[in-house]
N, C-alpha and C. Protein backbone atom coordinates (compact mmCIF):
# COMPACT_ATOMS: atom_id res chain seq x y z
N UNK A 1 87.50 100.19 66.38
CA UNK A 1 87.87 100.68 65.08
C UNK A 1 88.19 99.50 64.18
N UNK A 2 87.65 99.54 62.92
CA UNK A 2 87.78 98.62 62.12
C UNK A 2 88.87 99.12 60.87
N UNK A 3 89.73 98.32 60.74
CA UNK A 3 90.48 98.39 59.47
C UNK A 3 90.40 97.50 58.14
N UNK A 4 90.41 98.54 56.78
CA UNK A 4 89.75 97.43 55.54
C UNK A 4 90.73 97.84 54.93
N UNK A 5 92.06 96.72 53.86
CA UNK A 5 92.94 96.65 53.21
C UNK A 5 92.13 96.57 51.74
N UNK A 6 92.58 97.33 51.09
CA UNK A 6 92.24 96.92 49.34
C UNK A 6 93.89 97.04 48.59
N UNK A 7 94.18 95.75 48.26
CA UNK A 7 95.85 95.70 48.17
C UNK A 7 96.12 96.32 46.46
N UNK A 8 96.55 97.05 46.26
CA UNK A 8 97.08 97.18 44.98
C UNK A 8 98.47 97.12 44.96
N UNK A 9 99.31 98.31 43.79
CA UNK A 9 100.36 98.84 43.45
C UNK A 9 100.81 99.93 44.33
N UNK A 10 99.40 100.99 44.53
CA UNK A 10 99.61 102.06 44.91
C UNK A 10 99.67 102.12 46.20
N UNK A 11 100.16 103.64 46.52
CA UNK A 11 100.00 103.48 48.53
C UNK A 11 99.08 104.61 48.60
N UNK A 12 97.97 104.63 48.17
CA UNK A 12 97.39 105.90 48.30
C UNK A 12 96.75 104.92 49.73
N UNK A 13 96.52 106.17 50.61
CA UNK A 13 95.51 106.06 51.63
C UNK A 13 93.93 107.38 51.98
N UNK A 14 92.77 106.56 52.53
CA UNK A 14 91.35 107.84 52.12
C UNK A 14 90.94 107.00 53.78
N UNK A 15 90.12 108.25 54.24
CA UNK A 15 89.17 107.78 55.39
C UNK A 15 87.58 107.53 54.47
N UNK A 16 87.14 106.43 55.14
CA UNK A 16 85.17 106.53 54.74
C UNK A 16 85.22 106.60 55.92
N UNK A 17 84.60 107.43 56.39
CA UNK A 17 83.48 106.96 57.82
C UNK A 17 84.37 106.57 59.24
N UNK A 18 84.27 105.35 59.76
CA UNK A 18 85.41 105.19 60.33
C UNK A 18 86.23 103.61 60.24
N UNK A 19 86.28 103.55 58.87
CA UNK A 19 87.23 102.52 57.84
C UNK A 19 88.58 103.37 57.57
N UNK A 20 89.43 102.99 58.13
CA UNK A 20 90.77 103.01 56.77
C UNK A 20 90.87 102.55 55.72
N UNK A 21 91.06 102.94 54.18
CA UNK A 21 91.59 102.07 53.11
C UNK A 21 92.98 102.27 53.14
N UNK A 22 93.54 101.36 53.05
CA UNK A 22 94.87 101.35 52.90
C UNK A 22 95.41 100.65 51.79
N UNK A 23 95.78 100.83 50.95
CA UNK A 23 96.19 100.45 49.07
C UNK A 23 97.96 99.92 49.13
N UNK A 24 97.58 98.67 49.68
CA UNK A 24 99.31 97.86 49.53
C UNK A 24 99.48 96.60 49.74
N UNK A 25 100.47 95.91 49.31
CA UNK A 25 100.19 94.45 49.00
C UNK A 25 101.09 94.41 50.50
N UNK A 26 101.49 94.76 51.07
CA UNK A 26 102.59 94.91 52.16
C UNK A 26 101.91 95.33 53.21
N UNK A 27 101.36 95.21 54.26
CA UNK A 27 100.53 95.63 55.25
C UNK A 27 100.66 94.88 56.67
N UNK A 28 100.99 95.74 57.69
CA UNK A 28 100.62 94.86 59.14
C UNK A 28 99.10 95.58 59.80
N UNK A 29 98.26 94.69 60.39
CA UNK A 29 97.27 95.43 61.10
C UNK A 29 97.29 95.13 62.32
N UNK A 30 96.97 96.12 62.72
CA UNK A 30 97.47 96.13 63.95
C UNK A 30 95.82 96.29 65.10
N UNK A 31 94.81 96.54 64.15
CA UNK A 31 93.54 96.80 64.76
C UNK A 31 92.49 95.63 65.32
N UNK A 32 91.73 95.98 66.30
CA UNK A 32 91.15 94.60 66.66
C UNK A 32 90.70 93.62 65.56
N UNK A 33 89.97 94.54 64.99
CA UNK A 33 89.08 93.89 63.35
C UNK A 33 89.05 94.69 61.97
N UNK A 34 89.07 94.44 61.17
CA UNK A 34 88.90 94.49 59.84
C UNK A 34 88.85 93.88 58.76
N UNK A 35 89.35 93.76 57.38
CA UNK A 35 88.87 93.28 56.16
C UNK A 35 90.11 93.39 55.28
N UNK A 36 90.29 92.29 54.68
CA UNK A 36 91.45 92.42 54.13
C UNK A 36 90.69 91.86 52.72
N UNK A 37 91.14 92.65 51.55
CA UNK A 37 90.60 92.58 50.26
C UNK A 37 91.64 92.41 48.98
N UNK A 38 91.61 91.40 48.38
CA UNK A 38 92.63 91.09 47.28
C UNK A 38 92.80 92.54 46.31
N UNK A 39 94.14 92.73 45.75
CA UNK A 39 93.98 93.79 44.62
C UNK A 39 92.69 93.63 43.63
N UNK A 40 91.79 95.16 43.87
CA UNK A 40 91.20 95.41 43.12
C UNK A 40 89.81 94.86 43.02
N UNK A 41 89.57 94.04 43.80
CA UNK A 41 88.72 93.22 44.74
C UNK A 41 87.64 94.56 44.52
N UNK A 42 86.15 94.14 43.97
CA UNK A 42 85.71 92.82 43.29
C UNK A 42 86.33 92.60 42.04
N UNK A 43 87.22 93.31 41.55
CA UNK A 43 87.08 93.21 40.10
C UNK A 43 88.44 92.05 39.76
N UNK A 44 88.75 91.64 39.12
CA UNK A 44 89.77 90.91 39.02
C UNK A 44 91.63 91.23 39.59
N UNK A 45 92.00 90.49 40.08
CA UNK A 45 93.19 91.25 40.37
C UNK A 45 94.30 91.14 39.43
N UNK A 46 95.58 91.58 40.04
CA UNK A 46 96.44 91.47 38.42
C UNK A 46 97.04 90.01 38.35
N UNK A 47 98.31 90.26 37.34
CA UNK A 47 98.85 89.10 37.33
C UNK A 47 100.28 89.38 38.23
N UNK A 48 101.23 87.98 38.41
CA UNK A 48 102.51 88.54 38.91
C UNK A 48 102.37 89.11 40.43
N UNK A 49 101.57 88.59 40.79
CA UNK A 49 101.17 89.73 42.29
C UNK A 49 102.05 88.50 43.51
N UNK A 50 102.63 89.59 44.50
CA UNK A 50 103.30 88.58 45.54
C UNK A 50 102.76 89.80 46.76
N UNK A 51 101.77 89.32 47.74
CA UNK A 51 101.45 90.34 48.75
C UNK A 51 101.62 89.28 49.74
N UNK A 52 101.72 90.43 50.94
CA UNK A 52 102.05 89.57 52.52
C UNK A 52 101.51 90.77 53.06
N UNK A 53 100.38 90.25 54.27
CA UNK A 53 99.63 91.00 55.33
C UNK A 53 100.03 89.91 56.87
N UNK A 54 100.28 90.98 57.54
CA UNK A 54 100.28 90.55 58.68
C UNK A 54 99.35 91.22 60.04
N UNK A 55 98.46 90.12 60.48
CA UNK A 55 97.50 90.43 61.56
C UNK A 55 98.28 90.09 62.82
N UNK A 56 98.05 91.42 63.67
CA UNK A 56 98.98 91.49 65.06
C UNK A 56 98.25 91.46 65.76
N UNK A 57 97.41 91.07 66.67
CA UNK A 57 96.50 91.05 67.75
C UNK A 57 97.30 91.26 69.44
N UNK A 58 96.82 91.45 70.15
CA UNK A 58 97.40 91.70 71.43
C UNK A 58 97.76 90.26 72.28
N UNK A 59 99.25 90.18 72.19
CA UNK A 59 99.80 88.97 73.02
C UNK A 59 98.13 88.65 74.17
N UNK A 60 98.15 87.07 73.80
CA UNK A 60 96.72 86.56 74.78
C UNK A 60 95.99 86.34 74.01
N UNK A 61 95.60 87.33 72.80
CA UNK A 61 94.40 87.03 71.78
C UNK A 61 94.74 86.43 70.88
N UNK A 62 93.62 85.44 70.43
CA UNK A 62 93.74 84.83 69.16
C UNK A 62 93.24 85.45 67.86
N UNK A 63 93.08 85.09 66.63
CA UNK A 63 92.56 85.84 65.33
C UNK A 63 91.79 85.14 64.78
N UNK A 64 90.41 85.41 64.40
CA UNK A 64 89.52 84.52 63.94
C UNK A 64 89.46 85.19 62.13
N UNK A 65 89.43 84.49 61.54
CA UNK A 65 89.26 84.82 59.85
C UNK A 65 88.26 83.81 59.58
N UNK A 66 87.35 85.13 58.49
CA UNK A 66 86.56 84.72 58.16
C UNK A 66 86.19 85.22 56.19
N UNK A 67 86.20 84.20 55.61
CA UNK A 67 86.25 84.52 54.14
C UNK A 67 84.79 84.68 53.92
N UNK A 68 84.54 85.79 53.23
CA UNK A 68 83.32 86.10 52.60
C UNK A 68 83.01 85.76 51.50
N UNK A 69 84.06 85.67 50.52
CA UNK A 69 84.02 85.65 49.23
C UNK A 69 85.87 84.99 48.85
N UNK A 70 85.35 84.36 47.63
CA UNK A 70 86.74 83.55 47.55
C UNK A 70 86.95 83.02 45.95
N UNK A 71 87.77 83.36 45.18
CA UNK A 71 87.66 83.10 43.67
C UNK A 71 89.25 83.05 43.00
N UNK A 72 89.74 82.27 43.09
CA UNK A 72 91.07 82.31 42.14
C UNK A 72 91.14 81.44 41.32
N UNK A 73 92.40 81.57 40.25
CA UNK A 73 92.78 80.71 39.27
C UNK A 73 93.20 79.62 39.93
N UNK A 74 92.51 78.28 40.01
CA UNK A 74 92.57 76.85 41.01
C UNK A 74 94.40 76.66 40.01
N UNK A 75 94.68 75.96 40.89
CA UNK A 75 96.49 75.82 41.20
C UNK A 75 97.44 76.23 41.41
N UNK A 76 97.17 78.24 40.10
CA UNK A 76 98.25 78.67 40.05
C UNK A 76 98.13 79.86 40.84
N UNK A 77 97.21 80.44 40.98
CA UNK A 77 97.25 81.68 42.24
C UNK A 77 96.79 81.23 43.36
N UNK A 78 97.26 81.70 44.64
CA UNK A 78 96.84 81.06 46.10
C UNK A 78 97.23 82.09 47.15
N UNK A 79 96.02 81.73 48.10
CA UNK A 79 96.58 82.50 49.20
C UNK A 79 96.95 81.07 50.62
N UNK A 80 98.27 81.80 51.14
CA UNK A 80 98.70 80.73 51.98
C UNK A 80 98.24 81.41 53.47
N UNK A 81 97.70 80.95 54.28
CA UNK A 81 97.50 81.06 55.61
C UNK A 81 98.13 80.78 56.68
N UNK A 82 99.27 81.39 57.77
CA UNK A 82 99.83 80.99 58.61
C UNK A 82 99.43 81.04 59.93
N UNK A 83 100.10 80.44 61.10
CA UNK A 83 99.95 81.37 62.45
C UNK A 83 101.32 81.60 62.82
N UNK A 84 101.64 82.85 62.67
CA UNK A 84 102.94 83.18 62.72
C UNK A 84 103.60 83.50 64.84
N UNK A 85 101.94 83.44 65.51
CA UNK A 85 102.22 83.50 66.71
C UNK A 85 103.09 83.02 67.75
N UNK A 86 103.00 81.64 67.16
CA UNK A 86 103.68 80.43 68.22
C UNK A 86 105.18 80.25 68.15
N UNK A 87 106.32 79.92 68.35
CA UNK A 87 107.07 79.28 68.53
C UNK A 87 107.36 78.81 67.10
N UNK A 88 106.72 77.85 66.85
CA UNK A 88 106.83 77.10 65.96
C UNK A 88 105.54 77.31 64.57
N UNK A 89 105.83 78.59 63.83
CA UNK A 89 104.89 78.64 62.89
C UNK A 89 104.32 77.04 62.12
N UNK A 90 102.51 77.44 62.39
CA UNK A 90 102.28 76.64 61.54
C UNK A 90 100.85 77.25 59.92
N UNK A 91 101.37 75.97 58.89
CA UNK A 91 100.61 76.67 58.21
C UNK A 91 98.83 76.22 58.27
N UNK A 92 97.96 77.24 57.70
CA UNK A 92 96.92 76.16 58.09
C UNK A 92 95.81 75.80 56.59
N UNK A 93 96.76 76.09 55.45
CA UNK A 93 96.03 76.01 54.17
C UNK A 93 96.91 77.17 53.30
N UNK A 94 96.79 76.19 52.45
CA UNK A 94 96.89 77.01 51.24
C UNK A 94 95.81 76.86 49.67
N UNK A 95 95.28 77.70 50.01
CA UNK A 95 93.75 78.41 49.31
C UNK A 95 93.58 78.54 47.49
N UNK A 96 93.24 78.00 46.77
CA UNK A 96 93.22 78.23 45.68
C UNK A 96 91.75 77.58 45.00
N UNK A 97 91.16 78.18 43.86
CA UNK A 97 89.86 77.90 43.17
C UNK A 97 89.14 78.68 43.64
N UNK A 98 87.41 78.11 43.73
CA UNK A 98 86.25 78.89 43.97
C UNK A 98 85.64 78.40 45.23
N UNK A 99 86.31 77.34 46.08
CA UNK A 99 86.11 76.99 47.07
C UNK A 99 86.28 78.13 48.16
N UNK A 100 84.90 78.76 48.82
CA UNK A 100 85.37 79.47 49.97
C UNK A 100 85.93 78.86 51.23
N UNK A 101 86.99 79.01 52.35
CA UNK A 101 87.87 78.39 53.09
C UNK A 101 87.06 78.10 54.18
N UNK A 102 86.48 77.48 55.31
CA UNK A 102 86.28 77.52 56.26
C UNK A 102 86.80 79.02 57.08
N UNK A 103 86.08 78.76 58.03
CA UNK A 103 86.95 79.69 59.69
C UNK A 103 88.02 79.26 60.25
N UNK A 104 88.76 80.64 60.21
CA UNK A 104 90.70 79.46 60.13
C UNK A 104 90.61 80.11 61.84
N UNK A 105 90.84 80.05 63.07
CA UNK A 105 91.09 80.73 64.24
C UNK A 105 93.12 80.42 64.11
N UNK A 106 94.08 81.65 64.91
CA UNK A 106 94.46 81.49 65.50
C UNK A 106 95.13 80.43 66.47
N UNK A 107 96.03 80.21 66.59
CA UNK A 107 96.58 79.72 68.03
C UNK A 107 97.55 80.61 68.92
N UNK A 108 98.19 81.58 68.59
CA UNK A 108 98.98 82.89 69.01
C UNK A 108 98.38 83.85 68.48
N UNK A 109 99.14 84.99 68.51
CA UNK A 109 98.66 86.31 68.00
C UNK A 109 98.66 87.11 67.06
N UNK A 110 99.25 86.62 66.25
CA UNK A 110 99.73 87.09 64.67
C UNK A 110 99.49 85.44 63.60
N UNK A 111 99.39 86.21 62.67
CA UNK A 111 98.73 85.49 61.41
C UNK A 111 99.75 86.29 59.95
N UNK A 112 99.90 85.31 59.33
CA UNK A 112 100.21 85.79 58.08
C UNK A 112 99.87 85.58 56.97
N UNK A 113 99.52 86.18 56.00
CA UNK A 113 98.35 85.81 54.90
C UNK A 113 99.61 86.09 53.27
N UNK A 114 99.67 85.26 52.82
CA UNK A 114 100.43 85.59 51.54
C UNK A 114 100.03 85.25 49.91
N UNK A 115 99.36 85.87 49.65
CA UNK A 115 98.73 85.70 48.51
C UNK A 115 100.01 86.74 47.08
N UNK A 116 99.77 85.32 45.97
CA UNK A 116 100.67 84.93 45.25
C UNK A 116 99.71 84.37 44.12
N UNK A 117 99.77 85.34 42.25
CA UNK A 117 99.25 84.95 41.56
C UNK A 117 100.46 85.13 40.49
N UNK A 118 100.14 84.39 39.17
CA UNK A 118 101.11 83.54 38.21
C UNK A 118 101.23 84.28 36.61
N UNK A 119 101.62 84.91 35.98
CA UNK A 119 101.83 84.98 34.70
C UNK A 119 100.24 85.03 33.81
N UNK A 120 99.43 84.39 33.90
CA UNK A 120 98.53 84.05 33.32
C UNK A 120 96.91 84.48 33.90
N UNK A 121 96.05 83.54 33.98
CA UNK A 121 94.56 84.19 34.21
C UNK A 121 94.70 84.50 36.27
N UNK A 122 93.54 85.42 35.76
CA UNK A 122 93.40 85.59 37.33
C UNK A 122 91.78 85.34 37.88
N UNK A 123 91.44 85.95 38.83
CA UNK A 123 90.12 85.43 39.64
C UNK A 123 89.33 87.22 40.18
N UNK A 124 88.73 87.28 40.99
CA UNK A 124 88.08 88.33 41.39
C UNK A 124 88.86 88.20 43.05
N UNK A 125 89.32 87.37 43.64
CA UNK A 125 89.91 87.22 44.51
C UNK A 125 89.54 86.81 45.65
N UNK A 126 89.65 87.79 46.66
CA UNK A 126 89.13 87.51 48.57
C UNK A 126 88.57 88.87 48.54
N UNK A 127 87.60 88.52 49.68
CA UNK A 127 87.35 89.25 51.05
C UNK A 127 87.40 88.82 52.46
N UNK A 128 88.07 89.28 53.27
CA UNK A 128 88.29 88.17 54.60
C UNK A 128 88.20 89.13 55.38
N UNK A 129 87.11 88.72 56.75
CA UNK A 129 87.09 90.04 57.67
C UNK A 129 88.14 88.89 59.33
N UNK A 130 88.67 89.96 59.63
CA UNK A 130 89.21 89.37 60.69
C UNK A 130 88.64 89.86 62.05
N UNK A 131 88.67 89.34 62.90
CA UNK A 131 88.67 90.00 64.61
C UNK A 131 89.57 89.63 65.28
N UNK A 132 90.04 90.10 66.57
CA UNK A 132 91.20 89.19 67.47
C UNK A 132 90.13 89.21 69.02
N UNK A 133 90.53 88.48 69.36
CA UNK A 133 89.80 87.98 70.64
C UNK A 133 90.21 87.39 71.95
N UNK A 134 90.26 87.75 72.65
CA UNK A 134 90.81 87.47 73.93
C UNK A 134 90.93 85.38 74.27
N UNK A 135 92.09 85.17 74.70
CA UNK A 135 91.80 83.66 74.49
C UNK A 135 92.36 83.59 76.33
N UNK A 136 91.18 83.23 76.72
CA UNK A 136 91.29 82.74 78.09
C UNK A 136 91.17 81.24 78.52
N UNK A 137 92.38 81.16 79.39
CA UNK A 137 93.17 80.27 79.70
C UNK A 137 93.14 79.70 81.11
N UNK A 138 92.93 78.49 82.02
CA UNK A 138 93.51 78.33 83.17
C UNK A 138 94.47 77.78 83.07
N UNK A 139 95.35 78.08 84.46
CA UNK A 139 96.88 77.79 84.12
C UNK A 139 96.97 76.91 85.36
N UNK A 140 97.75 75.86 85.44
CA UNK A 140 98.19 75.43 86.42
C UNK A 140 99.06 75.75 86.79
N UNK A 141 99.93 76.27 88.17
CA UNK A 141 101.14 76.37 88.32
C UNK A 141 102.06 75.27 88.42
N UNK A 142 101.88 74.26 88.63
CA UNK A 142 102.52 73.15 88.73
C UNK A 142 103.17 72.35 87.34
N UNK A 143 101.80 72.25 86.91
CA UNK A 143 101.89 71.42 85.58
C UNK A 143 102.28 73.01 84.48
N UNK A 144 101.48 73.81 84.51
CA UNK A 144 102.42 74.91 83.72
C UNK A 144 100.72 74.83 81.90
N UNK A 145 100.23 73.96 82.05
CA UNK A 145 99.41 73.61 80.92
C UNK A 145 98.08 74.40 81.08
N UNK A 146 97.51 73.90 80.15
CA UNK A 146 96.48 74.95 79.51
C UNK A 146 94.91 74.41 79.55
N UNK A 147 93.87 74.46 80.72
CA UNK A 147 92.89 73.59 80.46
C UNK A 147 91.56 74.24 80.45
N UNK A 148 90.86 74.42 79.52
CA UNK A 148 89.69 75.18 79.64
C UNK A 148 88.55 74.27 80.04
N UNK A 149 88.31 73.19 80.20
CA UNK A 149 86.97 72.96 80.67
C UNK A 149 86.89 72.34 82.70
N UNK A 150 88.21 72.70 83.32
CA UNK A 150 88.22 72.69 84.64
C UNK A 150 88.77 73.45 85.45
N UNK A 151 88.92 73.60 86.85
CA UNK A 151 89.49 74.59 87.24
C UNK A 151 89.67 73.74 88.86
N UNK A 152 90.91 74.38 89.83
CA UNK A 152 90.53 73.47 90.69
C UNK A 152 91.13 74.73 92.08
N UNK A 153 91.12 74.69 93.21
CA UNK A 153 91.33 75.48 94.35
C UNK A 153 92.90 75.42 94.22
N UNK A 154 93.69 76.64 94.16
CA UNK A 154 95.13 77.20 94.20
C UNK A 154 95.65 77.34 92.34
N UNK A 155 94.43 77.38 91.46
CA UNK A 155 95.08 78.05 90.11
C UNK A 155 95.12 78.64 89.55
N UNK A 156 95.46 79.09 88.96
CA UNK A 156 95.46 80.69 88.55
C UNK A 156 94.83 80.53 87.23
N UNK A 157 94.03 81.76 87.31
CA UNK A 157 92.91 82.47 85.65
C UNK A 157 93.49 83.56 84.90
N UNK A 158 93.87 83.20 83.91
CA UNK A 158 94.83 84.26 82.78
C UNK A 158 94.00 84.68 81.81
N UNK A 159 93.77 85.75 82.05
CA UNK A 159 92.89 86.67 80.94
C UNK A 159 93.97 87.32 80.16
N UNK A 160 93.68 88.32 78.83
CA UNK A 160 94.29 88.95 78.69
C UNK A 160 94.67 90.05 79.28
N UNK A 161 94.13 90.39 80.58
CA UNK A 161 94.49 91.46 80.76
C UNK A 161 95.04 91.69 82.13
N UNK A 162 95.04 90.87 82.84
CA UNK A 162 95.23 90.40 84.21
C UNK A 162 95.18 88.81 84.69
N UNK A 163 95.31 88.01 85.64
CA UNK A 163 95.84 87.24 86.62
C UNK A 163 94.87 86.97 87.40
N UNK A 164 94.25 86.10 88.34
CA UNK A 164 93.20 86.13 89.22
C UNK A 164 94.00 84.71 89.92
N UNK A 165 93.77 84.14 90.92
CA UNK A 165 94.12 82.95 91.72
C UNK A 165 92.84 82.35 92.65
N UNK A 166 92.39 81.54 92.15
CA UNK A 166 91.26 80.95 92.50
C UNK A 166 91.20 80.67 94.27
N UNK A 167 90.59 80.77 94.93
CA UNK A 167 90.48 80.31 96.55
C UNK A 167 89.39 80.12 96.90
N UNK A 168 88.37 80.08 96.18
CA UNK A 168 86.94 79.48 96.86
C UNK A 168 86.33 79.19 96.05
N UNK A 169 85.39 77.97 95.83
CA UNK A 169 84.18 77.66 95.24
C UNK A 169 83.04 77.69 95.72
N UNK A 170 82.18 77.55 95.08
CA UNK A 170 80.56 78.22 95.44
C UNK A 170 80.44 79.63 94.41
N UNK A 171 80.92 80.41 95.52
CA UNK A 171 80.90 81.96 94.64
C UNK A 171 81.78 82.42 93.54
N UNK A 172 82.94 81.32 93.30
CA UNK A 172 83.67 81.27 92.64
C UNK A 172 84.77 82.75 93.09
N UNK A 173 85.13 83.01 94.00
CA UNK A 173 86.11 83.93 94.78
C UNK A 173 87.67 84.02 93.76
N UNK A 174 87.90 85.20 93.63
CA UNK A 174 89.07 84.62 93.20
C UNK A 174 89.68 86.25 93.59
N UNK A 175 91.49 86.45 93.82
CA UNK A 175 91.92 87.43 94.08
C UNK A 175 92.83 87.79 93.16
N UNK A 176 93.19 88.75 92.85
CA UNK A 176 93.90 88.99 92.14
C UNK A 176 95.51 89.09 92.47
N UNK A 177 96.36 88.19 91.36
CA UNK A 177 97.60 88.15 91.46
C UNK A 177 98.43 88.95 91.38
N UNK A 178 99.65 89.12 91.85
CA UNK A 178 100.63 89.83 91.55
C UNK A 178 101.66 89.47 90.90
């Protein structure tokens, strides 16, 4: 199921198909993927606007964003990009002009998006589709760290959804933990 934000004033909510619109500058999603769309998006958005969306993905997964379209008043309106997942939030841009952003991924599981425009001119805005995605991990028990390009006999494989403990190579054997 995909979820698509079009942020206004209002809280009206409509089904298309099998999209949610959901009409609010205030929003958590909570769905694997969807689309998050500036007020009023395509058309210009207002002025004075302070919105915050938050993408929740399932502890394990990361969030991949991806801007389709990207247009603001360069300095004074912006959207700021966080990863609100970790420990230690970090930010990873803050977005303003006609420059579309790169692919921002994740490092935890939540993201926070805060877009903030000024008294004066505005832009046509965003479109940003998100997904969350499983971020698989080997773990050492010893060392406790995080290494994806090796693996070695007695370590454990952390999916999101389960545990595995490696004991043979060749067939790559592995049993599942408790």
């Amino acid at each position: 199921r995909m979820a698509a934000v079009h942020a206004s004033n209002s809280q009206v909510c409509s089904m298309r198909g099998q999209l949610s619109y959901f009409f609010s500058c205030f929003f958590n999603f909570t769905t694997p993927s969807g689309i998050i769309l500036s007020p009023s998006y395509p058309e210009e958005y207002g002025n004075n606007m302070n919105c915050v969306w938050l993408i929740i993905a399932e502890p394990g997964n990361r969030i991949h964003l991806i801007f389709s379209d990207f247009e603001m008043e360069p300095q004074f309106d912006y959207l700021i990009v966080k990863d609100d997942g970790m420990p230690e939030p970090t930010t990873f841009g803050t977005f303003s002009g006609k420059d579309v952003p790169s692919q921002i991924a994740s490092n935890g599981h939540i993201m926070r998006l805060e877009f903030q425009s000024d008294h004066s001119n505005t832009g046509k805005g965003f479109n940003i589709t998100y997904t969350s995605k499983c971020n698989i991990n080997i773990m050492f028990p010893l060392q406790g760290k995080s290494v994806h390009s090796a693996a070695i006999l007695g370590s454990f494989f952390q999916s999101c959804k389960y545990s595995l403990f490696l004991i043979e190579w060749g067939n790559t054997k592995c049993q599942k933990s408790i």
